[in-house]
C-alpha atoms as a PDB file:
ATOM      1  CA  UNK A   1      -0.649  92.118  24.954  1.00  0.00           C
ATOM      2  CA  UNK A   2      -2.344  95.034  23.315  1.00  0.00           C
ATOM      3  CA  UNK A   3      -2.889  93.442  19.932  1.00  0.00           C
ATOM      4  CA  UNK A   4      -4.447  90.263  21.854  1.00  0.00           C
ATOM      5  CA  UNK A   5      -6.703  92.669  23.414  1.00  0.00           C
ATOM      6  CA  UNK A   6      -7.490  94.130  19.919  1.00  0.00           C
ATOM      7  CA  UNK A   7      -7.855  90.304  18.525  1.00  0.00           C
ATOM      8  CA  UNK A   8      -9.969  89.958  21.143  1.00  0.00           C
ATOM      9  CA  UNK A   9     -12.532  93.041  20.712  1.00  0.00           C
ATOM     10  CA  UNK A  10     -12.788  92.576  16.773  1.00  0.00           C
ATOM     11  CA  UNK A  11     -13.851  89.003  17.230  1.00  0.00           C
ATOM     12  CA  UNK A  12     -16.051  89.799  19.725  1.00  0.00           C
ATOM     13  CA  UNK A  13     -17.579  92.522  18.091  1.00  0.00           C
ATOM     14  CA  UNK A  14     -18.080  90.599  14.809  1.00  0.00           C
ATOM     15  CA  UNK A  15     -19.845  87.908  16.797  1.00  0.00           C
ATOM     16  CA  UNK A  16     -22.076  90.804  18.284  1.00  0.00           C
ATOM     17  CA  UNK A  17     -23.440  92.475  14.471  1.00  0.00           C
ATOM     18  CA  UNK A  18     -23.482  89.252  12.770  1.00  0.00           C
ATOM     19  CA  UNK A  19     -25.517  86.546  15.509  1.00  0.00           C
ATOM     20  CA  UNK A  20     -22.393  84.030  15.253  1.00  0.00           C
ATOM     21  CA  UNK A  21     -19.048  82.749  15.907  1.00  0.00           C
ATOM     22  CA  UNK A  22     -19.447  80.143  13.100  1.00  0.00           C
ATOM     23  CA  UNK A  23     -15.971  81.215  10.457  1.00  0.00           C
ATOM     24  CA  UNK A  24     -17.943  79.652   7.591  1.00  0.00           C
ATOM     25  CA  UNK A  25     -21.287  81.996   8.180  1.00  0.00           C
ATOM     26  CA  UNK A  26     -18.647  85.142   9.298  1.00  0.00           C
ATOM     27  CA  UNK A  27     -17.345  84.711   6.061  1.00  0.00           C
ATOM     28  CA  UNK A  28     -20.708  84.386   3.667  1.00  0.00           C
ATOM     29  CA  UNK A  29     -21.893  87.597   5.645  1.00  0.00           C
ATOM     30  CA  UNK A  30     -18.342  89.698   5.044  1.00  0.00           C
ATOM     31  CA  UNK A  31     -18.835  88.868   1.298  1.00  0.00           C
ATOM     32  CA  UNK A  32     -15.638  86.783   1.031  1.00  0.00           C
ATOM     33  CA  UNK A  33     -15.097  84.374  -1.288  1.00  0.00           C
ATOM     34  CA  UNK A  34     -14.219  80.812  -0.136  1.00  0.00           C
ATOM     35  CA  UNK A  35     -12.734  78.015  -2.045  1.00  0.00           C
ATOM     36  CA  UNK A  36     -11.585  74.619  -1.192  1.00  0.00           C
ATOM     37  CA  UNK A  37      -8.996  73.175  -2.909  1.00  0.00           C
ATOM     38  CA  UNK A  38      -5.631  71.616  -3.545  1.00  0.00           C
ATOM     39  CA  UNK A  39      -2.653  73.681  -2.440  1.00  0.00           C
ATOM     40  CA  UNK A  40       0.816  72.908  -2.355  1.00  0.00           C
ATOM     41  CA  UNK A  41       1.802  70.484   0.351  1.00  0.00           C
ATOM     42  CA  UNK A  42       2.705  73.041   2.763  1.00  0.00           C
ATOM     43  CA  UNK A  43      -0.035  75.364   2.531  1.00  0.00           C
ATOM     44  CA  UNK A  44      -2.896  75.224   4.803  1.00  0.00           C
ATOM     45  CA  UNK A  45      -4.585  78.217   3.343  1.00  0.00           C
ATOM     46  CA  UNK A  46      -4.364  81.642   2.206  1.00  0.00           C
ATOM     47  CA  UNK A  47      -5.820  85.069   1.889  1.00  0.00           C
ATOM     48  CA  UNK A  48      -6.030  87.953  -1.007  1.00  0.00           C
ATOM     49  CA  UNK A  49      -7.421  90.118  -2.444  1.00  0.00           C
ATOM     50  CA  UNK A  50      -8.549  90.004  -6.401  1.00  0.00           C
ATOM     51  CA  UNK A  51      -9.275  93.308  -8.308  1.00  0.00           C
ATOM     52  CA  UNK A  52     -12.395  93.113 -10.154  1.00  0.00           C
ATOM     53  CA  UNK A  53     -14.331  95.856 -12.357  1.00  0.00           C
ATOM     54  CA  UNK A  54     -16.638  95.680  -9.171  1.00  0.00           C
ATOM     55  CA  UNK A  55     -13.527  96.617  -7.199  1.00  0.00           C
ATOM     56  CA  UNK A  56     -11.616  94.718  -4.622  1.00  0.00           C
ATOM     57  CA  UNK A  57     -13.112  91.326  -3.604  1.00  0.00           C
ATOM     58  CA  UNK A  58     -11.519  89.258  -0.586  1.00  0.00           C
ATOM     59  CA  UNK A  59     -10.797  85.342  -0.736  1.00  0.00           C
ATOM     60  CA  UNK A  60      -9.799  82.922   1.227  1.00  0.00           C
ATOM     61  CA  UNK A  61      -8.446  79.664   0.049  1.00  0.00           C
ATOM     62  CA  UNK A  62      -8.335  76.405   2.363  1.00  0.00           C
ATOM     63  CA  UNK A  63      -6.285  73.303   1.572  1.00  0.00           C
ATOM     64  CA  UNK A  64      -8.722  70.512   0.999  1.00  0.00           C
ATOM     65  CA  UNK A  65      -6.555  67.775   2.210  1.00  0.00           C
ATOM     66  CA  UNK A  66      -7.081  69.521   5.873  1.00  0.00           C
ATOM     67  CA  UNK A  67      -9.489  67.957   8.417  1.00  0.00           C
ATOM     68  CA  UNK A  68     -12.723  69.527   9.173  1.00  0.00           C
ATOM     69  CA  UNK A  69     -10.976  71.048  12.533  1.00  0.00           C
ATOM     70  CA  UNK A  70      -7.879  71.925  10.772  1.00  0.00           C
ATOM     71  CA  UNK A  71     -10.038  73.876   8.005  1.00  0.00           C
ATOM     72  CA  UNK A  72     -12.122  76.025  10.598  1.00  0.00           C
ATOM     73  CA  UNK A  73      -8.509  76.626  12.268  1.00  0.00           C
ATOM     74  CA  UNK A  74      -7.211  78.319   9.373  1.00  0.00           C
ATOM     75  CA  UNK A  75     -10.120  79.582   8.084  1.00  0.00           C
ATOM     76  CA  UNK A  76     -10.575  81.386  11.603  1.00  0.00           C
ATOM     77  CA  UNK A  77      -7.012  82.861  10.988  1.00  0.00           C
ATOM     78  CA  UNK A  78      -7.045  83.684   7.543  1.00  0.00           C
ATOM     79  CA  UNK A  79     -10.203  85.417   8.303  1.00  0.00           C
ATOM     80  CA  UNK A  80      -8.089  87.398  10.419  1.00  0.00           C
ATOM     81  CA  UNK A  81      -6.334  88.782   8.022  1.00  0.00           C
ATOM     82  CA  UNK A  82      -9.547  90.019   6.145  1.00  0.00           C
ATOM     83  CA  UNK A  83     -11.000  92.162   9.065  1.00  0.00           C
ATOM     84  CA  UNK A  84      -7.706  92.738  10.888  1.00  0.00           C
ATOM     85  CA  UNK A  85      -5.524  94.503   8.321  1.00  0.00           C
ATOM     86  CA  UNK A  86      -7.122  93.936   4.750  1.00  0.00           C
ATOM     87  CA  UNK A  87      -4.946  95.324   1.787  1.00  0.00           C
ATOM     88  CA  UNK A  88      -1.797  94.157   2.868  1.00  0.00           C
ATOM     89  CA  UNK A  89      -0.951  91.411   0.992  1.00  0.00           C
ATOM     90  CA  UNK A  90       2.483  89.531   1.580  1.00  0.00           C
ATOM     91  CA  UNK A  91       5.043  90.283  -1.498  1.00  0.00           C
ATOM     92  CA  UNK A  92       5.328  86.642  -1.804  1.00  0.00           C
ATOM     93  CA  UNK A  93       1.614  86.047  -2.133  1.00  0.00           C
ATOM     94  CA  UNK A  94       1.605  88.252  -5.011  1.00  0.00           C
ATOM     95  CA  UNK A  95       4.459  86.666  -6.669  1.00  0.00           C
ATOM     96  CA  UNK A  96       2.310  83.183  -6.669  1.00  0.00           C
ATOM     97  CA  UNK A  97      -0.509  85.479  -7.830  1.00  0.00           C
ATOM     98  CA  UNK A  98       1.462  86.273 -11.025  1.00  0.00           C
ATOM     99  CA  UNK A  99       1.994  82.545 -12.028  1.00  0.00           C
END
């Protein structure tokens, strides 16, 4: 229950500094990149995290074949993974990276 609770707080606290709950305007506002696209079948979206000369820049990726509920779904959780524990990206994430 504890990590709900944190879940919970962040969210609410993000709401608080930023005037919304809208995941499209959270994510214009945290700088993180958003694109819309095909992805394999299975794949309803997907976080990273690109190094740049700038430095580390966040993305998301949403699978465009998703309907407009579906996409703020997963955008809401992969959004989660941005503010929740950034710089952990799964191993098999960067393997699909690589290709």
């Amino acid at each position: 229950m504890e990590v709900a609770i944190h879940i919970h707080k962040t969210v609410k606290d993000l709401v608080e500094k930023y005037g919304t709950h809208n995941p499209y305007e959270l994510v214009k506002k945290l700088d993180i990149c958003l694109c819309i696209g095909e992805l394999p079948e299975k794949v309803r979206g997907i976080y990273t995290e690109i190094e740049t000369f700038l430095g580390t820049k966040k993305a998301i990726g949403l699978n465009q074949k998703l309907s407009e509920s579906n996409r703020k779904i997963v955008l809401c959780h992969e959004l989660g993974h941005a503010v929740l524990h950034p710089g952990k990206i799964p191993p098999f994430i960067m393997v699909l990276m690589v290709f």
